[in-house]
Protein backbone atom coordinates (compact mmCIF):
# COMPACT_ATOMS: atom_id res chain seq x y z
CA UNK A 1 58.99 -13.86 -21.44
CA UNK A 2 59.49 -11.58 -24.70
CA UNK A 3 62.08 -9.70 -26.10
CA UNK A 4 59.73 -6.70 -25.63
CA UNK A 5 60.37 -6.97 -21.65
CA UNK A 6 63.75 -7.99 -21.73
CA UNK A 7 66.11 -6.02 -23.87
CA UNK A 8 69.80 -6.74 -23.52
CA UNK A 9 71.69 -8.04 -20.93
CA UNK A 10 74.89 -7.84 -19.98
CA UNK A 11 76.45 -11.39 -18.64
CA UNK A 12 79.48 -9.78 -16.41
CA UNK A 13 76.93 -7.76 -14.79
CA UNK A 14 74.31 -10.35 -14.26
CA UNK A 15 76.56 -12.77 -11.97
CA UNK A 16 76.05 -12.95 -8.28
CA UNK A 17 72.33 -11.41 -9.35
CA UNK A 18 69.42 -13.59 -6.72
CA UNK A 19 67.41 -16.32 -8.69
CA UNK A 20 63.57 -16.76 -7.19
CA UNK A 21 61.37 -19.75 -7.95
CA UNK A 22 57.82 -18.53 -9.02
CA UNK A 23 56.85 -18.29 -5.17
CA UNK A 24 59.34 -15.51 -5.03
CA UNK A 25 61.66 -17.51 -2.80
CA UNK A 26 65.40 -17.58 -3.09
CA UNK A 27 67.12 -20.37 -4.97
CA UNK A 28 70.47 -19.48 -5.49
CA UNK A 29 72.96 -16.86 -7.31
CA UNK A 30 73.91 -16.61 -11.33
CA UNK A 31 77.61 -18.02 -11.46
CA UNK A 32 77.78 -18.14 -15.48
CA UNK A 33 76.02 -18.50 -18.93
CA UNK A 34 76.46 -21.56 -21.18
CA UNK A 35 77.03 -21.33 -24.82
CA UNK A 36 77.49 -22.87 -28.23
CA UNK A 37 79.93 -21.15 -30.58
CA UNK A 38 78.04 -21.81 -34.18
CA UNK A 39 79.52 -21.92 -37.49
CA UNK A 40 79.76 -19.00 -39.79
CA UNK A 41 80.59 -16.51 -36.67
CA UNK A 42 77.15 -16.59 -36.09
CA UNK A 43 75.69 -15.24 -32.80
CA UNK A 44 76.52 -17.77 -30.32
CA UNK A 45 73.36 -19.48 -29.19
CA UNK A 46 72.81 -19.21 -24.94
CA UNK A 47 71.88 -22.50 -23.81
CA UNK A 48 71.14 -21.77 -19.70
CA UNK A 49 72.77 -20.12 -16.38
CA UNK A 50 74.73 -21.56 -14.29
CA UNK A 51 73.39 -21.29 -10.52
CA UNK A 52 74.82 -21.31 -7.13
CA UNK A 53 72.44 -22.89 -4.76
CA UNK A 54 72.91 -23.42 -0.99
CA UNK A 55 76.28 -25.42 0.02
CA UNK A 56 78.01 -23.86 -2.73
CA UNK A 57 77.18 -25.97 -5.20
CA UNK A 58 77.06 -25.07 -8.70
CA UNK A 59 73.88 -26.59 -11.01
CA UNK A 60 72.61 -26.11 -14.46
CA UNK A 61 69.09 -24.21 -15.34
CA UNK A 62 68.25 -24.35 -19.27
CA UNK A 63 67.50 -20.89 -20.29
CA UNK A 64 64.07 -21.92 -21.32
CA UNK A 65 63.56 -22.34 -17.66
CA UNK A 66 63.95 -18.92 -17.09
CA UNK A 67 60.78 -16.74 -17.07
CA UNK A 68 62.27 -13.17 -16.31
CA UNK A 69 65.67 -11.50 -15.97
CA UNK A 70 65.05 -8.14 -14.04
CA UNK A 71 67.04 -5.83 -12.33
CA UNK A 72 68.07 -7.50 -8.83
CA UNK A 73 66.53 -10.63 -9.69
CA UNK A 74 66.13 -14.01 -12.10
CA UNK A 75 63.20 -15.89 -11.91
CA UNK A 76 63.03 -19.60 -12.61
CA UNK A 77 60.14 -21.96 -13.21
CA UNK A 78 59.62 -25.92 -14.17
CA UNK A 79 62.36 -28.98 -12.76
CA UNK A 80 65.64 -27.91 -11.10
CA UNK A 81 68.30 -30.64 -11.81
CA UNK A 82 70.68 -31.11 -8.85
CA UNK A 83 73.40 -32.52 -10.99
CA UNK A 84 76.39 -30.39 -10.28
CA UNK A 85 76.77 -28.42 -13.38
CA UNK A 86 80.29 -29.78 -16.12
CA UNK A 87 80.52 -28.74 -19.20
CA UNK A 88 79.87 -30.79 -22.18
CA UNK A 89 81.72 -31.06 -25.45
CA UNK A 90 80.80 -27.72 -27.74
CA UNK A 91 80.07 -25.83 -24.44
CA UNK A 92 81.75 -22.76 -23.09
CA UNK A 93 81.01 -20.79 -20.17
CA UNK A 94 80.76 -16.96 -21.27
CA UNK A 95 82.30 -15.50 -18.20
CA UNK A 96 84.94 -18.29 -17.78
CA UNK A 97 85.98 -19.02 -21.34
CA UNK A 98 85.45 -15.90 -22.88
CA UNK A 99 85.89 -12.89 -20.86
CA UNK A 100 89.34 -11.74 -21.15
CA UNK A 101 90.18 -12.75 -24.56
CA UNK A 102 91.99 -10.64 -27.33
CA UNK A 103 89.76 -10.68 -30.00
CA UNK A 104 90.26 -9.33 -33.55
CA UNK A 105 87.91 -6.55 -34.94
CA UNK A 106 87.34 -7.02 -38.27
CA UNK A 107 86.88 -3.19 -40.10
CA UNK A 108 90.60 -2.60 -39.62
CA UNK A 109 92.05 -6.09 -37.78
CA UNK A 110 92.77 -4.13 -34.80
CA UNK A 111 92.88 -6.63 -31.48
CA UNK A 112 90.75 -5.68 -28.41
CA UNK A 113 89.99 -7.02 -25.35
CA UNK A 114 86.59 -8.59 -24.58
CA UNK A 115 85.26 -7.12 -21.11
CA UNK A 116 81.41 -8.53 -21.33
CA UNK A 117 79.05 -9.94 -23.56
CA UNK A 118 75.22 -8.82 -23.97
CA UNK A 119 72.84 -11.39 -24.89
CA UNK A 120 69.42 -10.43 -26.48
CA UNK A 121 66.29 -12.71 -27.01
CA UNK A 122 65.24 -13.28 -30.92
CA UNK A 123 61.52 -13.99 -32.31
CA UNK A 124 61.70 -17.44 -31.93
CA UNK A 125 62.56 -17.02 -28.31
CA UNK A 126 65.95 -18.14 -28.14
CA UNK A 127 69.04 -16.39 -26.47
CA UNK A 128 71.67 -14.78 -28.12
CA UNK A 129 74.87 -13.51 -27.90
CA UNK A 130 74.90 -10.55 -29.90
CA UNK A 131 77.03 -7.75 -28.21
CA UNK A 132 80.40 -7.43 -27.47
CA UNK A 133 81.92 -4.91 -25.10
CA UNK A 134 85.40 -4.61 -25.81
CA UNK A 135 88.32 -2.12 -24.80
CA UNK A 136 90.79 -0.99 -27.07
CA UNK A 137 94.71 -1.54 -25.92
CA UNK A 138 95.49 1.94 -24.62
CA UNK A 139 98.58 3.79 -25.01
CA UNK A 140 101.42 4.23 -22.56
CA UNK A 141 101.91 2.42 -19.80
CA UNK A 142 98.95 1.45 -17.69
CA UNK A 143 96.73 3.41 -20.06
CA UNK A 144 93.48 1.65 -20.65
CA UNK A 145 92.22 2.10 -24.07
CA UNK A 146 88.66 3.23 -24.78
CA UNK A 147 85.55 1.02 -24.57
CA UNK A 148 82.97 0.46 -27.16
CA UNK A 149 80.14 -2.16 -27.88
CA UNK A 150 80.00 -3.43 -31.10
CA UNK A 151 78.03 -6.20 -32.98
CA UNK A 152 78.95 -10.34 -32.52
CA UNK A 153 79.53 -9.99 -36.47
CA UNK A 154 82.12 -7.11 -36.46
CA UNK A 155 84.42 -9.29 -34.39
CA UNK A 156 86.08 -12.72 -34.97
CA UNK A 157 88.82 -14.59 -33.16
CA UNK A 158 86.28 -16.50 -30.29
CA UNK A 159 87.08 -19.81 -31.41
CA UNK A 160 91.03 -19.70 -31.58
CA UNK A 161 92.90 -20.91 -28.79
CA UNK A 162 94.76 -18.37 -26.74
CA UNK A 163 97.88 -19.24 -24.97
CA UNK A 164 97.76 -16.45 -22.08
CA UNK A 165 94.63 -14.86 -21.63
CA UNK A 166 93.72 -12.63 -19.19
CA UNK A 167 91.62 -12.82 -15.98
CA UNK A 168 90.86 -9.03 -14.94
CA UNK A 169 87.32 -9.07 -15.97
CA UNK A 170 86.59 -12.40 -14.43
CA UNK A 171 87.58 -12.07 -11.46
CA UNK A 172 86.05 -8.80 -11.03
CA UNK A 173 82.88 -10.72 -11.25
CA UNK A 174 84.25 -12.95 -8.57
CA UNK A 175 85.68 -10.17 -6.43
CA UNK A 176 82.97 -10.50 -3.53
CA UNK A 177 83.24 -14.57 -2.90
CA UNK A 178 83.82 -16.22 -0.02
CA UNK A 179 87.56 -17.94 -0.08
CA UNK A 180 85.48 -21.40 -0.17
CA UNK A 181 82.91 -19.67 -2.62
CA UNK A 182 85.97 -18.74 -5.05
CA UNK A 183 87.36 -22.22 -4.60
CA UNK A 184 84.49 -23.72 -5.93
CA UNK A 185 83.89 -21.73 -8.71
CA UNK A 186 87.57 -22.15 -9.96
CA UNK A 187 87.64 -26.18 -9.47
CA UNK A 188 84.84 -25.85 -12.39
CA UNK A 189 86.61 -23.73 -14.89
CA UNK A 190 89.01 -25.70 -17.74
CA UNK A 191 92.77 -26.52 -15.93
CA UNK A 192 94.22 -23.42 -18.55
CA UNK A 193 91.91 -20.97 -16.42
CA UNK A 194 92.37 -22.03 -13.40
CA UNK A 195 95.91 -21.55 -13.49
CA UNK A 196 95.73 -18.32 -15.04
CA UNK A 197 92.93 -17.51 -12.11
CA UNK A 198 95.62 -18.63 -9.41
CA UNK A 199 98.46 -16.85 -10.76
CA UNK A 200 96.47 -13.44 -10.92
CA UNK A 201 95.32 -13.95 -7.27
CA UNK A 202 97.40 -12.14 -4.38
CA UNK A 203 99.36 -14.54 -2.46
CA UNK A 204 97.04 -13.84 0.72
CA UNK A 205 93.82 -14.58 -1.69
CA UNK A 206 95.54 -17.49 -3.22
CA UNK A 207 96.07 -19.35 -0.01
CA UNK A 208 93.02 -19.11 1.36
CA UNK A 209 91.58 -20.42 -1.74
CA UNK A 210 94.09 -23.06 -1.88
CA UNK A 211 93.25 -24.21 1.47
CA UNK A 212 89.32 -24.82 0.41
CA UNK A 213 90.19 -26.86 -2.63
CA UNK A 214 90.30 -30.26 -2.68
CA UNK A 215 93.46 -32.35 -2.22
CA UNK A 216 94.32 -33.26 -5.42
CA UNK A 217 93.03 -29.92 -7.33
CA UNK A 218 95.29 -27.93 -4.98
CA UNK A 219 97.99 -30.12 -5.60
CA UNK A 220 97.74 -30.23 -9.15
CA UNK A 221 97.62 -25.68 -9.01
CA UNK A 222 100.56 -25.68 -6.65
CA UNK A 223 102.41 -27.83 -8.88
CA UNK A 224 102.17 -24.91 -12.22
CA UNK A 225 103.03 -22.14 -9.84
CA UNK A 226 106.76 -21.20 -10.14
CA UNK A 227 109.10 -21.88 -7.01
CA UNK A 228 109.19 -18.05 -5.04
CA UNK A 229 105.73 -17.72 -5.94
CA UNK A 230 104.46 -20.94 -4.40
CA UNK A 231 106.80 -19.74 -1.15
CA UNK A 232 105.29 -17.20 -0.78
CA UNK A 233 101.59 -18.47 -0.98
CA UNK A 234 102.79 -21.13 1.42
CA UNK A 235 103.87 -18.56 3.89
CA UNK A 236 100.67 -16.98 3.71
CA UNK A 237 98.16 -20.36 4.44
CA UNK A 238 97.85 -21.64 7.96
CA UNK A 239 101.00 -23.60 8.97
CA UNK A 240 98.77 -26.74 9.22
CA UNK A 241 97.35 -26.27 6.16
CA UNK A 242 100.79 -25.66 4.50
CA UNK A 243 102.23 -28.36 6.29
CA UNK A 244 99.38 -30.46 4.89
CA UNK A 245 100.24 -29.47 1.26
CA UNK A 246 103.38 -29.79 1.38
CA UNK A 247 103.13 -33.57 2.58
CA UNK A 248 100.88 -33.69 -0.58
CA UNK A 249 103.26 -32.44 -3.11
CA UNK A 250 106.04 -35.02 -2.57
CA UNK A 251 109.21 -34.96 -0.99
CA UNK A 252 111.57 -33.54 -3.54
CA UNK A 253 109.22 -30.48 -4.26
CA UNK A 254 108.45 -29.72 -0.61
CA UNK A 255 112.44 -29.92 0.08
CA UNK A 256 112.66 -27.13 -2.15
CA UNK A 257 109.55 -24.69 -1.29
CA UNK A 258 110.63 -25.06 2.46
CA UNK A 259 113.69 -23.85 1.40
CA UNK A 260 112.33 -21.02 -0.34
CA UNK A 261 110.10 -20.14 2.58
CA UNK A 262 111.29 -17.43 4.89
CA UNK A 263 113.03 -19.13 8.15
CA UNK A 264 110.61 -18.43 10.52
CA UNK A 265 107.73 -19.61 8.53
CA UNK A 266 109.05 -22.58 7.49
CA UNK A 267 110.33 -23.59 11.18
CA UNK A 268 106.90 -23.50 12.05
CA UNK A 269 105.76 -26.03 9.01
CA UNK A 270 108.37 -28.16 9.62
CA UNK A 271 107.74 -28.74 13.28
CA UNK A 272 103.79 -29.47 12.12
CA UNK A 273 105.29 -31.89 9.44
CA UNK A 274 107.45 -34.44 12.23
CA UNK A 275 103.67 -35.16 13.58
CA UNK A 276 101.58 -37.78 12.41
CA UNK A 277 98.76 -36.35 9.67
CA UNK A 278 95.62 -37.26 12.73
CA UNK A 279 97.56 -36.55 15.51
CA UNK A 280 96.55 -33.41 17.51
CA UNK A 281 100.07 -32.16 16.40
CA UNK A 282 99.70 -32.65 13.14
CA UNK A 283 96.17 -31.17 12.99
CA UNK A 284 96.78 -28.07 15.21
CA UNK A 285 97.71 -24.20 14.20
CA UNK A 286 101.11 -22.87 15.52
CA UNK A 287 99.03 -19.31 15.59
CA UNK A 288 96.68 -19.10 18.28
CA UNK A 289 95.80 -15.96 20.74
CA UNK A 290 98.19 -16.10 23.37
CA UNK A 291 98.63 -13.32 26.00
CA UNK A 292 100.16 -13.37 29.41
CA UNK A 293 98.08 -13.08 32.74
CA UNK A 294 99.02 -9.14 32.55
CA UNK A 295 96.94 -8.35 29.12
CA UNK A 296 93.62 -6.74 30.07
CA UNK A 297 90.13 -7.52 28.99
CA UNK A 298 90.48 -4.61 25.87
CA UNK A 299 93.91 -6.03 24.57
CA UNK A 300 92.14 -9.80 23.95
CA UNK A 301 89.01 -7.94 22.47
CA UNK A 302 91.12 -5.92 20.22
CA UNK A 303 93.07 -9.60 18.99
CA UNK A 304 90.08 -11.68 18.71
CA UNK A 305 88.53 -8.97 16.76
CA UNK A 306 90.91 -9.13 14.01
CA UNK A 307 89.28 -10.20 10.72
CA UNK A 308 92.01 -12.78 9.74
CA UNK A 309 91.30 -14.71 12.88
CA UNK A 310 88.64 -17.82 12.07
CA UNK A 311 85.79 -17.93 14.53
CA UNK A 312 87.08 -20.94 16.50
CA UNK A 313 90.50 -19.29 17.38
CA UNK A 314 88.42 -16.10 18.43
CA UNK A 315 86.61 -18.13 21.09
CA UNK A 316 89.67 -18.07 23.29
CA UNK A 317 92.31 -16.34 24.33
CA UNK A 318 95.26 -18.99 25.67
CA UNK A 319 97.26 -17.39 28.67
CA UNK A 320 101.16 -18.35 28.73
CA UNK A 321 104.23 -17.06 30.93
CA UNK A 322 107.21 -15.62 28.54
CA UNK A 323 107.93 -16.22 25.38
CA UNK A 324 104.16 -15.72 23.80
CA UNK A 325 105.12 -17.07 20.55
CA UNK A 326 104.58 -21.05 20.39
CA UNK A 327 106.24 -22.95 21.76
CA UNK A 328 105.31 -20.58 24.23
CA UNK A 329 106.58 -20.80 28.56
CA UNK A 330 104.50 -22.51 31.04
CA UNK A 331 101.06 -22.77 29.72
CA UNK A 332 98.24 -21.26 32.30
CA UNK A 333 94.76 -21.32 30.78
CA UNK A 334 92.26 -19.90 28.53
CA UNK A 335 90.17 -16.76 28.76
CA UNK A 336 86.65 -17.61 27.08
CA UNK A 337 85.67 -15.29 24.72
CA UNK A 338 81.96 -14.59 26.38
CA UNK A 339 83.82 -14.15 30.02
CA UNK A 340 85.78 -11.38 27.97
CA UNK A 341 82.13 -9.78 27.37
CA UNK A 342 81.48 -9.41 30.41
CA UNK A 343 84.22 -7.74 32.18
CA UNK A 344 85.33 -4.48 32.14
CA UNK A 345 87.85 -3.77 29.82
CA UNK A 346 90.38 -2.72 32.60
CA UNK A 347 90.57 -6.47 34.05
CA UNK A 348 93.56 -8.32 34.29
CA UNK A 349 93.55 -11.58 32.27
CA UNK A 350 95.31 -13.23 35.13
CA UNK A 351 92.21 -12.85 37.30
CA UNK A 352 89.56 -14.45 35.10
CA UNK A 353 91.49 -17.31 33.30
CA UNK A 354 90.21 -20.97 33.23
CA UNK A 355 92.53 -23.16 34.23
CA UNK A 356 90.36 -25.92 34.56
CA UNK A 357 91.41 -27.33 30.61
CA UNK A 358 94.79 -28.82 30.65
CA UNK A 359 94.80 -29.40 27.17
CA UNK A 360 96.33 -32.50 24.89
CA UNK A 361 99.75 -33.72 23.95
CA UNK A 362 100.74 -33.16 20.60
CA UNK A 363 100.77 -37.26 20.13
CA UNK A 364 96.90 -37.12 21.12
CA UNK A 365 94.79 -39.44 18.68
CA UNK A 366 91.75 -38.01 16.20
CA UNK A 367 89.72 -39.77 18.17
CA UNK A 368 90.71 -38.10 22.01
CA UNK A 369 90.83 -34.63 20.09
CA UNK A 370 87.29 -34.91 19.17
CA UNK A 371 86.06 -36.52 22.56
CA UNK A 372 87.58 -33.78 24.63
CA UNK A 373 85.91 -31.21 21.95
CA UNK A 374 82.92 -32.69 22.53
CA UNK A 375 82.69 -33.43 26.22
CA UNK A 376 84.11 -29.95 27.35
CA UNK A 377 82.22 -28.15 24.25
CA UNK A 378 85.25 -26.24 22.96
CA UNK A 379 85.96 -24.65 19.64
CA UNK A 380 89.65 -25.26 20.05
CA UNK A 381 91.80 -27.59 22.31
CA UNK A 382 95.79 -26.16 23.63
CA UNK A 383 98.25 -28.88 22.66
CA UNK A 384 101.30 -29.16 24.98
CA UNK A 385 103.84 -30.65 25.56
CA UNK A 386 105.62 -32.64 28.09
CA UNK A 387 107.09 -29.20 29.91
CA UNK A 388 103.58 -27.71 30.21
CA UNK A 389 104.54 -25.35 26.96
CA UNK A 390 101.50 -24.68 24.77
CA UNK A 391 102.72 -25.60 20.98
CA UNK A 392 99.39 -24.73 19.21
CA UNK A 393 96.03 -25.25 19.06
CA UNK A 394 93.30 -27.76 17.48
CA UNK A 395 90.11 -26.30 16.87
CA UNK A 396 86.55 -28.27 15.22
CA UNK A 397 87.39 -27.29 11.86
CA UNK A 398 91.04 -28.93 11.55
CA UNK A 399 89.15 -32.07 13.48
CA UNK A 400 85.87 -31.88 10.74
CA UNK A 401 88.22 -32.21 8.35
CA UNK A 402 90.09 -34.96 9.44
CA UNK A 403 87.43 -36.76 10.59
CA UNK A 404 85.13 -36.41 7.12
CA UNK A 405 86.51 -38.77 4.02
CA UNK A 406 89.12 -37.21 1.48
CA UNK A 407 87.52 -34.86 -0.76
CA UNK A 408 85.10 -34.20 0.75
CA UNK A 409 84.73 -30.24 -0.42
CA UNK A 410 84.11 -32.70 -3.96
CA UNK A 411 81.56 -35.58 -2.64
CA UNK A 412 79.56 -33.37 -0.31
CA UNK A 413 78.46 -31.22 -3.62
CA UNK A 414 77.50 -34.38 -5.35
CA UNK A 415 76.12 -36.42 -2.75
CA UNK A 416 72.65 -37.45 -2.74
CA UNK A 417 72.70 -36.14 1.38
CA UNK A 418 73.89 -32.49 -0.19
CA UNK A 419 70.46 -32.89 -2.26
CA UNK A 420 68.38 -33.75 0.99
CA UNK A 421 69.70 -30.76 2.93
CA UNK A 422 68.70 -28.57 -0.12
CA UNK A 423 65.47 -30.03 0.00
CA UNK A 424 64.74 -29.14 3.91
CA UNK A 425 66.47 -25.95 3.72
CA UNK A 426 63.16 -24.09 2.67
CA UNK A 427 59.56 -26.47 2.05
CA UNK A 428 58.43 -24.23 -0.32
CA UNK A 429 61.08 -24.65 -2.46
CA UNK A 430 60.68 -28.54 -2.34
CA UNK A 431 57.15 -28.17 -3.35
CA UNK A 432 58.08 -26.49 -6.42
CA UNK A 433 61.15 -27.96 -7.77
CA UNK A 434 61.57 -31.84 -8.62
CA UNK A 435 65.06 -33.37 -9.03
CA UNK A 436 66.55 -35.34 -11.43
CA UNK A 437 69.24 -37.98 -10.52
């Protein structure tokens, strides 16, 4: 790989670009760059990319591994290390440190802010940093200011530590992530950015993010956002997932988001919280499809279509007498979501429901949850109660979760098992990379 064939590139715009082993197989997505700020404002020397391989996590490829950067595609040679990827001391990631700061340009000590950096390959075949794309403050409100690259050497201010920086470029690198995607990329970054990462999230974002991290990292994110704005985030998660943070936080500081939450949301966490933590009450949503027996077949398509709806909910619609919000009247039965595909759309719900699955009672062990999961193969189980009312549903994820150890989102990157399943996801790409534990 020479300079010749690789001019500059731009960091911002290489992430989420597909890295290929030499076989031309995928490995994994560009995350980040690593750097070393070096004395003198000198260039800052690249020292590898930071790659997402399969189960999301996040390992470290020198940059002399790296044989060609092309449009739509890195190519990688030599040993992969599965070591989930930490900075060390001296480090800096270029998208998560340094995007977003104000910077000073020197020819007139005007500040700017720093929108992506364009690394360029020297004689001696290293990597560095030595563009800067910056945007002037603009004037007026909401007025962006005009963009410019200029040389690593015409700026300074990189190694001063900046109280608020901003997040807009970042996270336009990280616009197209998954919720659990996101979460792991922002349980890597320094505690300062993730908290500046959370608090420029939407609420709706926010909370599904929050309800992929792991239990004390969420914790420890709720805890810096203010009161109303943790509320509201709150209101927007599952209401077993809330009601699982909120045991979490401690008594005092749940006390007070509940009573920040609006009523009717926080009736709903509060009747998940009087249930034991691996009880099917404590594990189940308050917010499943329900529909009474005079819905048709084209209402439930239109509801399990709905993207906010997980897969496991979508697998059934639960059919309920009067009042259809939980804790609903006399539960019926389900409608299964592949008997909805294939009746016409006209059909009563009344006429095709199953009312063969009577469900669980909200004091239902982990262990019967699972077993009736598993025996009746269902993505979700109706909890209810001793007046035949259906209170919720439990579906395999809330179970998985319960049933794998505590941080698990955390072990299952770093476990040696994670490594196997990378191994036997593709042979070729076995053959050709070696780890290093």
């Amino acid at each position: 790989m020479s300079g010749n064939n690789i001019n500059r590139i731009f960091l911002a715009r290489l992430a989420g670009t597909a890295v290929f082993d030499p076989n031309g197989d995928p490995v994994g997505k560009v995350r980040d760059a690593v750097a070393t700020l070096r004395s003198n404002n000198q260039s800052p020397r690249i020292l590898g990319l930071v790659v997402e391989v399969p189960l999301r996590r996040r390992v470290f490829v020198p940059i002399t591994r790296v044989t060609s950067i092309e449009s739509g595609g890195v190519v990688i040679t030599g040993l992969l290390n599965m070591r989930r990827f930490e900075t060390r001391a001296g480090e800096m990631l270029v998208l998560g440190d340094l995007l977003d700061r104000t910077i000073t340009l020197l020819e007139n000590n005007e500040d700017v802010l720093v929108e992506d950096m364009g690394m360029e390959q020297n004689r001696t075949g290293d990597w560095l940093i030595t563009r800067v794309h910056i945007m002037r403050k603009g004037r007026g409100l909401r007025r962006k200011g005009a963009t410019s690259t200029v040389a690593w050497e015409e700026v300074t201010g990189f190694a001063q530590h900046e109280s608020n920086q901003g997040v807009s470029n970042l996270l336009s690198t990280l616009s197209n992530l998954r919720a659990a995607d996101l979460a792991a990329v922002i349980q890597d970054l320094a505690p300062k950015r993730r908290v500046e990462v959370a608090r420029a999230l939407d609420d709706e974002r926010l909370a599904d993010v929050l309800e992929e991290m792991d239990e004390s990292e969420r914790v420890a994110l709720l805890a810096e956002l203010e009161g109303e704005r943790a509320a509201d985030v709150l209101e927007e998660m599952d209401p077993d997932d809330a009601a699982d943070l909120l045991r979490e936080i401690g008594e005092e500081r749940a006390q007070e988001l509940i009573g920040l939450m609006d009523p009717e949301d926080a009736e709903d966490v509060l009747r998940l919280m009087t249930y034991e933590d691996y009880s099917a009450g404590g594990m189940m949503t308050t917010e499943p499809i329900v529909m009474s027996a005079d819905y048709t077949v084209a209402d439930a398509l239109a509801a399990v279509r709905q993207s906010e709806i997980s897969p496991a909910l979508a697998s059934q619609v639960f059919i309920a007498r009067q009042p259809l919000e939980t804790p609903t009247g006399r539960f019926i039965g389900m409608v299964h979501y592949q008997r909805l595909l294939r009746e016409p759309p006209s059909t009563l719900l009344g006429s095709i429901v199953d009312t063969n699955t009577q469900g669980v009672n909200p004091d239902a062990s982990l262990h019967a949850v699972s077993s009736y999961l598993a025996s009746y193969n269902l993505l979700s189980l109706p909890v209810i109660d001793a007046n035949d009312r259906l209170l919720g549903a439990v579906t395999v994820d809330d179970v998985l979760d319960h049933l794998l150890p505590e941080n698990w989102r955390h072990d299952h990157r770093d476990s040696a098992a994670t490594t196997a399943a990378l191994e036997s996801i593709d042979t070729n790409f076995a053959e050709n990379f070696t780890e290093e534990v």
